[in-house]
C-alpha atoms as a PDB file:
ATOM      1  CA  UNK A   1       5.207 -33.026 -20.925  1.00  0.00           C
ATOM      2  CA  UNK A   2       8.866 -32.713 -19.332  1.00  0.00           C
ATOM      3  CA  UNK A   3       9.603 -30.323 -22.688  1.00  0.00           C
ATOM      4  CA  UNK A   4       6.651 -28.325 -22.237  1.00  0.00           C
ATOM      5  CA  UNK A   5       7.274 -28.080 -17.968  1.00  0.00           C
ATOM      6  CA  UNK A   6      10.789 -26.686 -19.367  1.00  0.00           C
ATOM      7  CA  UNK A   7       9.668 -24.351 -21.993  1.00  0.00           C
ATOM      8  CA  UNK A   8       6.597 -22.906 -19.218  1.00  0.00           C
ATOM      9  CA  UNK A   9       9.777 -22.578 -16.401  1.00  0.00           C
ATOM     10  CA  UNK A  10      11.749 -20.736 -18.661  1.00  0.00           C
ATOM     11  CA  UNK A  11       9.251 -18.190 -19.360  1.00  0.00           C
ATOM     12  CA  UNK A  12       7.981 -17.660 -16.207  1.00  0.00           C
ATOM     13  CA  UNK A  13      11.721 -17.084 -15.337  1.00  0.00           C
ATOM     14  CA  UNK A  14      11.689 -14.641 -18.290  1.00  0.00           C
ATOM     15  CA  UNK A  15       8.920 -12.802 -17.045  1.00  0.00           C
ATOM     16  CA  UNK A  16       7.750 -12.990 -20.539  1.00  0.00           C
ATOM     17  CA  UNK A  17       3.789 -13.281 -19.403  1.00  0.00           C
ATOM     18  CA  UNK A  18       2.315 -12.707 -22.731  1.00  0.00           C
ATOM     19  CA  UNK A  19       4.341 -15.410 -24.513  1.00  0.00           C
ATOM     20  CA  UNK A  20       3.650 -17.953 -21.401  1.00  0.00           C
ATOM     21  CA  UNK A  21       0.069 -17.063 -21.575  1.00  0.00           C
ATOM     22  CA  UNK A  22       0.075 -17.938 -25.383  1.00  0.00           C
ATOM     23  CA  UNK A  23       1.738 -21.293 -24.721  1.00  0.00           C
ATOM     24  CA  UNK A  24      -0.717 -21.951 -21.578  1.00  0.00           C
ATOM     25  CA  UNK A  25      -3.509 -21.495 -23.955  1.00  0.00           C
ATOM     26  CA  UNK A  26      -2.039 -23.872 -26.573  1.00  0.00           C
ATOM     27  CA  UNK A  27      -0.953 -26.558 -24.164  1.00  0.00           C
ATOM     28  CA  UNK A  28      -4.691 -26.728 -22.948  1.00  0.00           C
ATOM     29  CA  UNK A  29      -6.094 -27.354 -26.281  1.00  0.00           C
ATOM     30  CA  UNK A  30      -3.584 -30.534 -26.980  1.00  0.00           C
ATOM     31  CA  UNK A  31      -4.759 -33.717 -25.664  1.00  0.00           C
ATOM     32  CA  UNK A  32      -1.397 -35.632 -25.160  1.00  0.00           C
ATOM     33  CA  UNK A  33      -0.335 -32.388 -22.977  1.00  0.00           C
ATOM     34  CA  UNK A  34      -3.777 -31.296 -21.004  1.00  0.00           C
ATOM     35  CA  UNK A  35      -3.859 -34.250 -18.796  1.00  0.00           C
ATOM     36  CA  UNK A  36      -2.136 -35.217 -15.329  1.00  0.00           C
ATOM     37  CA  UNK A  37      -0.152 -32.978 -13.406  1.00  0.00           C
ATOM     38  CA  UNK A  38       0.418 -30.998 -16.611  1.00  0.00           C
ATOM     39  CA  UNK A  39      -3.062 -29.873 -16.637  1.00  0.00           C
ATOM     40  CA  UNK A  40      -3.090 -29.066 -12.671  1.00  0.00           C
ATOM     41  CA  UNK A  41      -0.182 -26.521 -13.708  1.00  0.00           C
ATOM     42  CA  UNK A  42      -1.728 -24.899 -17.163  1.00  0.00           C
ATOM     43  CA  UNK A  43      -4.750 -24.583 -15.107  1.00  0.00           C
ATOM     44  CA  UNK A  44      -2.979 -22.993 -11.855  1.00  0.00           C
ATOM     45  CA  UNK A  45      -0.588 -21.286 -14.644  1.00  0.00           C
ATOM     46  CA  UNK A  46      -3.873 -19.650 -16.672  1.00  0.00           C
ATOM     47  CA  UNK A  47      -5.461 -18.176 -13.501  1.00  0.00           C
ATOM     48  CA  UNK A  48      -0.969 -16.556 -12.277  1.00  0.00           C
ATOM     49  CA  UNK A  49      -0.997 -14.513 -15.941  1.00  0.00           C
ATOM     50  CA  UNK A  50      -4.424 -13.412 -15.537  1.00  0.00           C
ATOM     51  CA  UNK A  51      -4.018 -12.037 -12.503  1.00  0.00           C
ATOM     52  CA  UNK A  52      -0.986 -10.785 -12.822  1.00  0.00           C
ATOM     53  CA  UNK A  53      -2.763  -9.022 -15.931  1.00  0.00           C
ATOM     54  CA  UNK A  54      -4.602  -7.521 -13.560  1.00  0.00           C
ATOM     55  CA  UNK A  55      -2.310  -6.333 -11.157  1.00  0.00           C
ATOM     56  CA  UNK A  56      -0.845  -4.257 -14.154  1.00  0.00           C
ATOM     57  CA  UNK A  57      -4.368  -2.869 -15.036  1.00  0.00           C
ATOM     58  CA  UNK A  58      -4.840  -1.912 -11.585  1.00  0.00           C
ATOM     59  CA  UNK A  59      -1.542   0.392 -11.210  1.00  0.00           C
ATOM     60  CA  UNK A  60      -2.201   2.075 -14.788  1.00  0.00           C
ATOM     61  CA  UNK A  61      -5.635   2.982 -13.805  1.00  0.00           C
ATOM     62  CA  UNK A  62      -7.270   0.420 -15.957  1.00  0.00           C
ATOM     63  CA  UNK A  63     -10.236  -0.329 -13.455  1.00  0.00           C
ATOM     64  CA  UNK A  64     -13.121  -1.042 -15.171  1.00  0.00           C
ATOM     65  CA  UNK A  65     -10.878  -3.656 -16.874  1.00  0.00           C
ATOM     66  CA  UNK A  66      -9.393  -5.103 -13.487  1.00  0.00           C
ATOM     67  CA  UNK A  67     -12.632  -5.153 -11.821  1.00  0.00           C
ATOM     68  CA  UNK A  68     -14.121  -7.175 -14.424  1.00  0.00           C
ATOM     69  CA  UNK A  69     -11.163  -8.872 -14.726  1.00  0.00           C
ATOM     70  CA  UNK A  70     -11.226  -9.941 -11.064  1.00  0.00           C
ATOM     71  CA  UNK A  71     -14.857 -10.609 -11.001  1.00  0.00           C
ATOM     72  CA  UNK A  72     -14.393 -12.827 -13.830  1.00  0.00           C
ATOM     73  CA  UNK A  73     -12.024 -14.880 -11.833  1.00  0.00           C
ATOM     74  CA  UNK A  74     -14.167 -15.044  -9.458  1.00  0.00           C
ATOM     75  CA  UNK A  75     -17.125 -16.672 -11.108  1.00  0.00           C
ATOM     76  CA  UNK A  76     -14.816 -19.253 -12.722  1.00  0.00           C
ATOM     77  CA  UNK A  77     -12.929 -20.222  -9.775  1.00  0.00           C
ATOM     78  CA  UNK A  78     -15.540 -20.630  -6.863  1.00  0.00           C
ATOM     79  CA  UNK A  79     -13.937 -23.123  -5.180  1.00  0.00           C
ATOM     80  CA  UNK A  80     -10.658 -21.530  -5.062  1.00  0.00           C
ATOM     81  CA  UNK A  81      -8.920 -20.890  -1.810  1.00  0.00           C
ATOM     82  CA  UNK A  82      -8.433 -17.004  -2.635  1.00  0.00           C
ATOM     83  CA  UNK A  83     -11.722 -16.518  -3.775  1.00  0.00           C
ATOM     84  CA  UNK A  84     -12.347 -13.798  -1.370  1.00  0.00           C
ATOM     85  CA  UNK A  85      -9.473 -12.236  -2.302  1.00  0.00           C
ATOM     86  CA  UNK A  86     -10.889 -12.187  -6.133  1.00  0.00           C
ATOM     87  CA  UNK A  87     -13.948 -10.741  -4.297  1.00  0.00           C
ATOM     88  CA  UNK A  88     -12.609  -8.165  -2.729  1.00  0.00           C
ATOM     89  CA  UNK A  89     -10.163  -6.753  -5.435  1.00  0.00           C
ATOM     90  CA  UNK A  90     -12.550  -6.715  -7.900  1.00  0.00           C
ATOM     91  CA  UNK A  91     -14.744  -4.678  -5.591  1.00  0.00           C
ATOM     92  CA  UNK A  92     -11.973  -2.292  -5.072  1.00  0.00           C
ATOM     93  CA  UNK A  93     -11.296  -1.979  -8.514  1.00  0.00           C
ATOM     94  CA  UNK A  94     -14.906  -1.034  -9.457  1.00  0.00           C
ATOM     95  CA  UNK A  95     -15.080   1.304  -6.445  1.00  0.00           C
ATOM     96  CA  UNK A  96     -12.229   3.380  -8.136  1.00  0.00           C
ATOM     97  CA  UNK A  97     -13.673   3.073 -11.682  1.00  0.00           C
ATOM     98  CA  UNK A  98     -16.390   4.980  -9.384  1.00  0.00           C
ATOM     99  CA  UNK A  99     -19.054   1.615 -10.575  1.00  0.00           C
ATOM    100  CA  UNK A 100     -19.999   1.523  -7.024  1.00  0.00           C
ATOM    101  CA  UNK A 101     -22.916  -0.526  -7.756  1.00  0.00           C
ATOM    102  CA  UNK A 102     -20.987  -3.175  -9.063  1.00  0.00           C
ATOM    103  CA  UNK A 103     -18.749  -2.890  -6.299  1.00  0.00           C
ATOM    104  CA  UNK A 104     -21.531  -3.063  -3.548  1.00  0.00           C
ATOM    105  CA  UNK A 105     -22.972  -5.943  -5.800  1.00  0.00           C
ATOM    106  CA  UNK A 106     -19.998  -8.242  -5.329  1.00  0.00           C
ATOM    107  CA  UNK A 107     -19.325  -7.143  -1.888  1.00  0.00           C
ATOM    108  CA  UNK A 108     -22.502  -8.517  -0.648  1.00  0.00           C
ATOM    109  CA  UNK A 109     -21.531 -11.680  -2.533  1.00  0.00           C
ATOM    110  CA  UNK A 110     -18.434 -11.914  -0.327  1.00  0.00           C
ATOM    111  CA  UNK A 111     -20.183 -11.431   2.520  1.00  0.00           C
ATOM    112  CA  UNK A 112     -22.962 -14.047   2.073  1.00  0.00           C
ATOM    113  CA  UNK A 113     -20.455 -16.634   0.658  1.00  0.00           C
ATOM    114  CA  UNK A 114     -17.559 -15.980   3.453  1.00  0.00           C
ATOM    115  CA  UNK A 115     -19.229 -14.616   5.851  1.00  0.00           C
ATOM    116  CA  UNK A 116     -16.635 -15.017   8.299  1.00  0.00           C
ATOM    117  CA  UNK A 117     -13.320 -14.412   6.088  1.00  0.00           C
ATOM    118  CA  UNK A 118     -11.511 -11.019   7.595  1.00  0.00           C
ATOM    119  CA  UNK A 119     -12.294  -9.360   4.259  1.00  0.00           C
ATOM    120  CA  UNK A 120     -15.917 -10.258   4.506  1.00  0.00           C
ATOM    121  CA  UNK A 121     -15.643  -8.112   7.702  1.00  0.00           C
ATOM    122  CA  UNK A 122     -13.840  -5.264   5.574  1.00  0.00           C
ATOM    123  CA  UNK A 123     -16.560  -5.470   2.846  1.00  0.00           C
ATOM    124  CA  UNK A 124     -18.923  -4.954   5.253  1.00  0.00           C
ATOM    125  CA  UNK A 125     -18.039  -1.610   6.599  1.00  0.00           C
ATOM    126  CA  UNK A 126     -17.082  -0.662   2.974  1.00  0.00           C
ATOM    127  CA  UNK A 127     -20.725  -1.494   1.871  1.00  0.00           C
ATOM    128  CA  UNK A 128     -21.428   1.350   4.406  1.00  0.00           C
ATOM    129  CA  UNK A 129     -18.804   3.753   2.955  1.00  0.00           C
ATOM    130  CA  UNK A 130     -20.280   3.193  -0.504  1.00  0.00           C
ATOM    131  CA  UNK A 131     -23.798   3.942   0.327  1.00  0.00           C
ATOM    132  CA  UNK A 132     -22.414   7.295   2.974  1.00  0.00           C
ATOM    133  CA  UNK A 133     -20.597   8.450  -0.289  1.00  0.00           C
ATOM    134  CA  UNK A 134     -24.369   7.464  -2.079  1.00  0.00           C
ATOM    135  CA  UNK A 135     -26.040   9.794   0.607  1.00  0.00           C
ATOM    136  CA  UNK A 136     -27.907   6.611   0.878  1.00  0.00           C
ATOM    137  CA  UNK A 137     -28.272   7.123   5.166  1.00  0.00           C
ATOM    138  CA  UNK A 138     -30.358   4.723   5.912  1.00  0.00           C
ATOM    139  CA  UNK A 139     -28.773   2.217   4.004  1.00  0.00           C
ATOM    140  CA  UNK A 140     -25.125   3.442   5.468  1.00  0.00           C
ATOM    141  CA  UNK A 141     -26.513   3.344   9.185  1.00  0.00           C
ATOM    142  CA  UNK A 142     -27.400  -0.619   8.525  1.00  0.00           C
ATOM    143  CA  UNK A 143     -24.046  -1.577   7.368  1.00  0.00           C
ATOM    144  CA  UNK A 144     -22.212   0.523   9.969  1.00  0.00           C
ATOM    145  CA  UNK A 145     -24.413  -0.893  12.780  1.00  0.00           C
ATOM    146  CA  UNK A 146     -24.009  -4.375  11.743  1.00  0.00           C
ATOM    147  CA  UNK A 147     -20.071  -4.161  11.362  1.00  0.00           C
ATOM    148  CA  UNK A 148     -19.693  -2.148  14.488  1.00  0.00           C
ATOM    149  CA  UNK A 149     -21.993  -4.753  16.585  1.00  0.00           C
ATOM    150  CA  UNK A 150     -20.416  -7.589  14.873  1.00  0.00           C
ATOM    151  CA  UNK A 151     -16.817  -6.702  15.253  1.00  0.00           C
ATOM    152  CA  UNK A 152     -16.577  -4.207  17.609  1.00  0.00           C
ATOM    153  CA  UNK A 153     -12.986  -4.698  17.959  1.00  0.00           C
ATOM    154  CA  UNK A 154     -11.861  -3.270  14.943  1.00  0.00           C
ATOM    155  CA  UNK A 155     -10.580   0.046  13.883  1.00  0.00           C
ATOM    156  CA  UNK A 156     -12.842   1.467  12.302  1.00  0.00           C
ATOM    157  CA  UNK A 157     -15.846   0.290  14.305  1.00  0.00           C
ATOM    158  CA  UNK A 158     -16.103   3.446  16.739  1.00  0.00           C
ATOM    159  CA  UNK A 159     -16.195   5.622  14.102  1.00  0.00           C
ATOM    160  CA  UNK A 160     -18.689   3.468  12.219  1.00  0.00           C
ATOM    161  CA  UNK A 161     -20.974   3.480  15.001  1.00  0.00           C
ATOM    162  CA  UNK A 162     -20.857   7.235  15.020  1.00  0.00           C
ATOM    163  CA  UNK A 163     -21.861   7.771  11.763  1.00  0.00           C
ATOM    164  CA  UNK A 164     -24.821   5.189  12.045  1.00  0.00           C
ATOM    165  CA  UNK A 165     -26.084   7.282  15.359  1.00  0.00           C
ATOM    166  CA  UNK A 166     -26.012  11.010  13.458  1.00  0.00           C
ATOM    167  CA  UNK A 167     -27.586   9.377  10.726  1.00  0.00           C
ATOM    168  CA  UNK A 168     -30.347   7.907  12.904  1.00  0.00           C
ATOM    169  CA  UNK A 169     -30.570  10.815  14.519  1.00  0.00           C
ATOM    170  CA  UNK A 170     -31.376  12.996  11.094  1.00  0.00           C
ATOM    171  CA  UNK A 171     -33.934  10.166   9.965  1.00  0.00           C
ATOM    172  CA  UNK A 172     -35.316  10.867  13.220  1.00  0.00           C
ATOM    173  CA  UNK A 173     -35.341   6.869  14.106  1.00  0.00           C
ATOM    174  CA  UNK A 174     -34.570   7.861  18.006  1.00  0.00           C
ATOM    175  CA  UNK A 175     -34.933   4.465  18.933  1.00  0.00           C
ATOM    176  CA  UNK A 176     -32.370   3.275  16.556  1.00  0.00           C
ATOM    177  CA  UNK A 177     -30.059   5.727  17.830  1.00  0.00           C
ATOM    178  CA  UNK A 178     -30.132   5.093  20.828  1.00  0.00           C
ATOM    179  CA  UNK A 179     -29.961   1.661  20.690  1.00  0.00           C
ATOM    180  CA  UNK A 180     -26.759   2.508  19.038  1.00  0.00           C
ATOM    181  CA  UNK A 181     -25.674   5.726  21.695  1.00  0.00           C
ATOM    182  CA  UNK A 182     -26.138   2.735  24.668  1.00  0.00           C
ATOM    183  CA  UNK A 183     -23.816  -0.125  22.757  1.00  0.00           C
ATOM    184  CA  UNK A 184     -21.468   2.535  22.247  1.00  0.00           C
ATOM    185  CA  UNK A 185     -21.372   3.644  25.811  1.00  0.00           C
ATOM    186  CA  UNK A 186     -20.831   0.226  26.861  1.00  0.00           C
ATOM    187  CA  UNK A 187     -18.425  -0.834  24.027  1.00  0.00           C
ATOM    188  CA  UNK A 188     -16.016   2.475  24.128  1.00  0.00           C
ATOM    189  CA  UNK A 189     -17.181   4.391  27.188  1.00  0.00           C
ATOM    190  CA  UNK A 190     -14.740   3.081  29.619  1.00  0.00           C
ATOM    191  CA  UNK A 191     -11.817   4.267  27.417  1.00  0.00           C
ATOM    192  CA  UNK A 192     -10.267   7.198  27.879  1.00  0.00           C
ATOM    193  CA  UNK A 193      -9.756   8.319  23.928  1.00  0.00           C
ATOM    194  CA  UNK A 194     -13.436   7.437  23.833  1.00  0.00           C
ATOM    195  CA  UNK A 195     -15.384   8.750  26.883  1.00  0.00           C
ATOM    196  CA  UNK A 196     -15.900  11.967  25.510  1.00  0.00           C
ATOM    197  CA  UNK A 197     -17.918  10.643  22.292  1.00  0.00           C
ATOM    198  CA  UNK A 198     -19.627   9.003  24.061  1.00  0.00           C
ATOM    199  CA  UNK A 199     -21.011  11.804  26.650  1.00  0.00           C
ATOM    200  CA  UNK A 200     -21.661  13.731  23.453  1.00  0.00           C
ATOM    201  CA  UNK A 201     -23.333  10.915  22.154  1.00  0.00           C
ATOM    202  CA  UNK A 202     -25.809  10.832  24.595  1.00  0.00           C
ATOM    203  CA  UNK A 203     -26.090  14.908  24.681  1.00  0.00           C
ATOM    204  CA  UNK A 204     -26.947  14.441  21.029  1.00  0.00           C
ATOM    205  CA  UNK A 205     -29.958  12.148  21.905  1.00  0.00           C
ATOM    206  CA  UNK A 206     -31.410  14.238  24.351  1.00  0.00           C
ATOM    207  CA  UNK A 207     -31.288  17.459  22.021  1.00  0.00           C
ATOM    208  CA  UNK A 208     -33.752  15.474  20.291  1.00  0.00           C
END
Protein backbone atom coordinates (compact mmCIF):
# COMPACT_ATOMS: atom_id res chain seq x y z
CA UNK A 1 0.00 0.00 0.00
CA UNK A 2 2.67 2.83 0.95
CA UNK A 3 4.38 1.78 -2.72
CA UNK A 4 1.28 1.96 -4.52
CA UNK A 5 0.13 5.60 -2.48
CA UNK A 6 3.72 6.63 -4.00
CA UNK A 7 3.46 5.37 -7.45
CA UNK A 8 -0.61 7.00 -7.61
CA UNK A 9 1.14 10.59 -6.10
CA UNK A 10 3.61 10.58 -8.60
CA UNK A 11 1.31 10.35 -11.41
CA UNK A 12 -1.16 12.52 -10.39
CA UNK A 13 1.83 14.96 -10.03
CA UNK A 14 2.68 13.94 -13.62
CA UNK A 15 -0.55 14.72 -14.86
CA UNK A 16 -0.21 11.49 -16.61
CA UNK A 17 -4.23 10.64 -16.22
CA UNK A 18 -4.33 7.80 -18.57
CA UNK A 19 -1.46 5.87 -16.95
CA UNK A 20 -3.02 6.68 -13.27
CA UNK A 21 -6.31 5.58 -14.51
CA UNK A 22 -4.70 2.23 -15.71
CA UNK A 23 -3.05 1.69 -12.33
CA UNK A 24 -6.45 2.78 -10.43
CA UNK A 25 -8.11 0.08 -12.34
CA UNK A 26 -5.45 -2.54 -11.49
CA UNK A 27 -5.10 -1.64 -7.85
CA UNK A 28 -8.96 -2.28 -7.50
CA UNK A 29 -8.85 -5.70 -8.82
CA UNK A 30 -5.91 -6.85 -6.19
CA UNK A 31 -7.12 -7.93 -2.93
CA UNK A 32 -4.03 -7.19 -0.67
CA UNK A 33 -4.31 -3.45 -2.20
CA UNK A 34 -8.36 -2.75 -2.51
CA UNK A 35 -8.95 -2.60 1.13
CA UNK A 36 -8.64 0.24 3.91
CA UNK A 37 -7.86 3.64 3.20
CA UNK A 38 -6.31 2.42 -0.06
CA UNK A 39 -9.60 1.59 -1.42
CA UNK A 40 -11.29 5.02 -0.08
CA UNK A 41 -8.53 6.68 -2.46
CA UNK A 42 -8.77 4.25 -5.78
CA UNK A 43 -12.37 4.78 -5.33
CA UNK A 44 -12.23 8.77 -4.83
CA UNK A 45 -9.15 8.46 -7.45
CA UNK A 46 -11.54 6.44 -10.24
CA UNK A 47 -14.41 8.98 -10.06
CA UNK A 48 -11.00 12.52 -10.32
CA UNK A 49 -9.81 10.75 -13.93
CA UNK A 50 -13.23 10.26 -15.04
CA UNK A 51 -14.22 13.43 -14.62
CA UNK A 52 -11.48 15.03 -15.52
CA UNK A 53 -12.08 12.85 -18.81
CA UNK A 54 -14.87 14.69 -19.08
CA UNK A 55 -13.87 18.04 -18.61
CA UNK A 56 -11.60 17.39 -21.75
CA UNK A 57 -14.62 16.02 -23.78
CA UNK A 58 -16.53 18.96 -22.88
CA UNK A 59 -13.95 21.73 -24.29
CA UNK A 60 -13.33 19.59 -27.63
CA UNK A 61 -16.96 19.43 -28.28
CA UNK A 62 -17.29 15.84 -27.37
CA UNK A 63 -20.89 16.19 -25.78
CA UNK A 64 -22.76 13.37 -26.37
CA UNK A 65 -19.73 11.63 -24.76
CA UNK A 66 -19.55 14.07 -21.63
CA UNK A 67 -23.15 14.03 -21.10
CA UNK A 68 -23.24 10.42 -20.87
CA UNK A 69 -20.22 10.50 -19.25
CA UNK A 70 -21.60 12.73 -16.48
CA UNK A 71 -24.85 11.00 -16.27
CA UNK A 72 -23.05 7.89 -15.78
CA UNK A 73 -21.44 9.32 -12.74
CA UNK A 74 -24.31 10.20 -11.63
CA UNK A 75 -26.16 6.93 -11.41
CA UNK A 76 -23.11 5.30 -9.77
CA UNK A 77 -22.44 7.81 -7.24
CA UNK A 78 -25.93 8.79 -5.69
CA UNK A 79 -24.84 9.45 -2.53
CA UNK A 80 -22.08 11.65 -3.47
CA UNK A 81 -21.86 15.15 -2.16
CA UNK A 82 -21.55 16.69 -5.84
CA UNK A 83 -24.16 14.76 -7.20
CA UNK A 84 -26.00 17.73 -8.36
CA UNK A 85 -23.20 18.96 -9.85
CA UNK A 86 -22.98 15.49 -12.01
CA UNK A 87 -26.66 16.41 -12.64
CA UNK A 88 -26.37 19.45 -13.89
CA UNK A 89 -23.24 19.08 -16.20
CA UNK A 90 -24.44 16.26 -17.76
CA UNK A 91 -27.59 18.19 -18.56
CA UNK A 92 -25.56 20.90 -20.02
CA UNK A 93 -23.62 18.70 -21.97
CA UNK A 94 -26.64 17.02 -23.66
CA UNK A 95 -28.27 20.44 -24.14
CA UNK A 96 -25.25 21.34 -26.45
CA UNK A 97 -25.13 17.90 -28.16
CA UNK A 98 -28.74 19.55 -28.92
CA UNK A 99 -30.29 15.87 -26.95
CA UNK A 100 -32.55 18.16 -25.16
CA UNK A 101 -34.67 15.40 -24.11
CA UNK A 102 -32.09 13.82 -22.30
CA UNK A 103 -31.17 16.96 -20.89
CA UNK A 104 -34.77 17.87 -19.65
CA UNK A 105 -34.86 14.11 -18.50
CA UNK A 106 -32.06 14.49 -15.97
CA UNK A 107 -32.94 17.94 -15.08
CA UNK A 108 -36.16 16.93 -13.62
CA UNK A 109 -34.16 14.27 -11.78
CA UNK A 110 -32.18 17.06 -10.11
CA UNK A 111 -34.95 18.79 -9.26
CA UNK A 112 -37.00 16.01 -7.57
CA UNK A 113 -33.85 14.61 -5.81
CA UNK A 114 -32.39 18.23 -4.62
CA UNK A 115 -35.03 20.09 -4.74
CA UNK A 116 -33.58 22.79 -2.86
CA UNK A 117 -29.76 22.73 -4.14
CA UNK A 118 -29.11 26.32 -6.07
CA UNK A 119 -28.70 24.31 -9.27
CA UNK A 120 -31.99 22.60 -8.78
CA UNK A 121 -33.26 26.24 -8.95
CA UNK A 122 -31.12 26.78 -12.26
CA UNK A 123 -32.49 23.51 -13.78
CA UNK A 124 -35.66 24.67 -13.25
CA UNK A 125 -35.78 27.75 -15.32
CA UNK A 126 -33.59 25.84 -17.87
CA UNK A 127 -36.37 23.13 -18.13
CA UNK A 128 -38.35 26.23 -19.34
CA UNK A 129 -35.67 27.39 -21.84
CA UNK A 130 -35.58 23.87 -23.29
CA UNK A 131 -39.20 23.49 -23.89
CA UNK A 132 -39.39 27.77 -25.25
CA UNK A 133 -36.58 26.59 -27.70
CA UNK A 134 -39.19 23.22 -28.19
CA UNK A 135 -42.05 25.79 -28.99
CA UNK A 136 -43.48 23.63 -26.34
CA UNK A 137 -45.57 27.02 -24.63
CA UNK A 138 -47.48 25.54 -22.44
CA UNK A 139 -44.98 23.44 -21.10
CA UNK A 140 -42.38 26.64 -20.99
CA UNK A 141 -45.11 28.87 -19.16
CA UNK A 142 -45.18 26.00 -16.22
CA UNK A 143 -41.56 25.96 -15.62
CA UNK A 144 -41.16 29.75 -15.88
CA UNK A 145 -44.11 30.30 -13.49
CA UNK A 146 -42.92 27.90 -11.00
CA UNK A 147 -39.21 29.28 -10.94
CA UNK A 148 -40.34 32.84 -11.02
CA UNK A 149 -42.96 32.21 -7.98
CA UNK A 150 -40.51 30.08 -6.26
CA UNK A 151 -37.48 32.26 -6.43
CA UNK A 152 -38.49 35.42 -7.33
CA UNK A 153 -35.30 36.87 -6.33
CA UNK A 154 -33.25 35.73 -8.97
CA UNK A 155 -32.06 37.12 -12.19
CA UNK A 156 -33.66 35.74 -14.46
CA UNK A 157 -37.05 35.47 -12.77
CA UNK A 158 -38.62 38.83 -14.25
CA UNK A 159 -37.92 37.89 -17.46
CA UNK A 160 -39.19 34.36 -16.86
CA UNK A 161 -42.38 35.59 -15.70
CA UNK A 162 -42.72 37.56 -18.88
CA UNK A 163 -42.41 34.94 -21.11
CA UNK A 164 -44.91 32.67 -19.09
CA UNK A 165 -47.62 35.76 -19.33
CA UNK A 166 -47.25 36.23 -23.47
CA UNK A 167 -47.41 32.69 -23.64
CA UNK A 168 -50.61 32.51 -21.58
CA UNK A 169 -51.80 35.13 -23.27
CA UNK A 170 -51.43 33.30 -26.96
CA UNK A 171 -52.98 29.99 -25.41
CA UNK A 172 -55.61 32.28 -24.50
CA UNK A 173 -55.51 30.91 -20.64
CA UNK A 174 -56.47 34.70 -19.41
CA UNK A 175 -56.76 33.54 -16.08
CA UNK A 176 -53.35 32.14 -15.99
CA UNK A 177 -52.04 35.28 -17.18
CA UNK A 178 -53.21 37.22 -15.12
CA UNK A 179 -52.60 35.43 -12.24
CA UNK A 180 -49.13 35.87 -13.45
CA UNK A 181 -49.57 39.97 -14.72
CA UNK A 182 -50.82 40.54 -10.71
CA UNK A 183 -47.61 38.55 -8.98
CA UNK A 184 -45.58 40.44 -11.25
CA UNK A 185 -47.03 43.77 -10.37
CA UNK A 186 -46.55 43.05 -6.86
CA UNK A 187 -43.11 41.30 -7.14
CA UNK A 188 -41.35 44.02 -9.64
CA UNK A 189 -43.85 46.87 -9.84
CA UNK A 190 -42.43 49.03 -7.21
CA UNK A 191 -39.04 49.11 -9.03
CA UNK A 192 -38.16 51.57 -11.12
CA UNK A 193 -36.26 49.33 -14.03
CA UNK A 194 -39.47 47.34 -13.74
CA UNK A 195 -42.61 49.56 -13.52
CA UNK A 196 -42.92 49.95 -17.02
CA UNK A 197 -43.33 46.01 -17.75
CA UNK A 198 -45.39 45.85 -15.64
CA UNK A 199 -48.00 48.70 -16.86
CA UNK A 200 -47.56 46.98 -20.21
CA UNK A 201 -48.24 43.89 -18.66
CA UNK A 202 -51.45 44.73 -17.61
CA UNK A 203 -52.22 46.76 -21.08
CA UNK A 204 -51.50 43.39 -22.64
CA UNK A 205 -54.32 41.69 -20.57
CA UNK A 206 -56.85 44.05 -21.26
CA UNK A 207 -56.20 43.95 -25.18
CA UNK A 208 -57.53 40.64 -24.65
Amino acid sequence: PYAANLLLDSLNILKDYEALEKWVAKMLKSRDLARGELLTTLRRLKRGIARKKLEQYQKVGRYRECGEGYAKLANDYPDDPRWPELAYNAAICFEAAKLIGQAIMIRDALIRVKPKHKLAHKALYQVGQNYHALAWYSRAADYYEKFAKQFPGETEAPDALRDAIVFRLGRAEYEKALDNVRFFAKKYGGRRKFKSRAAAAFFSLGSY
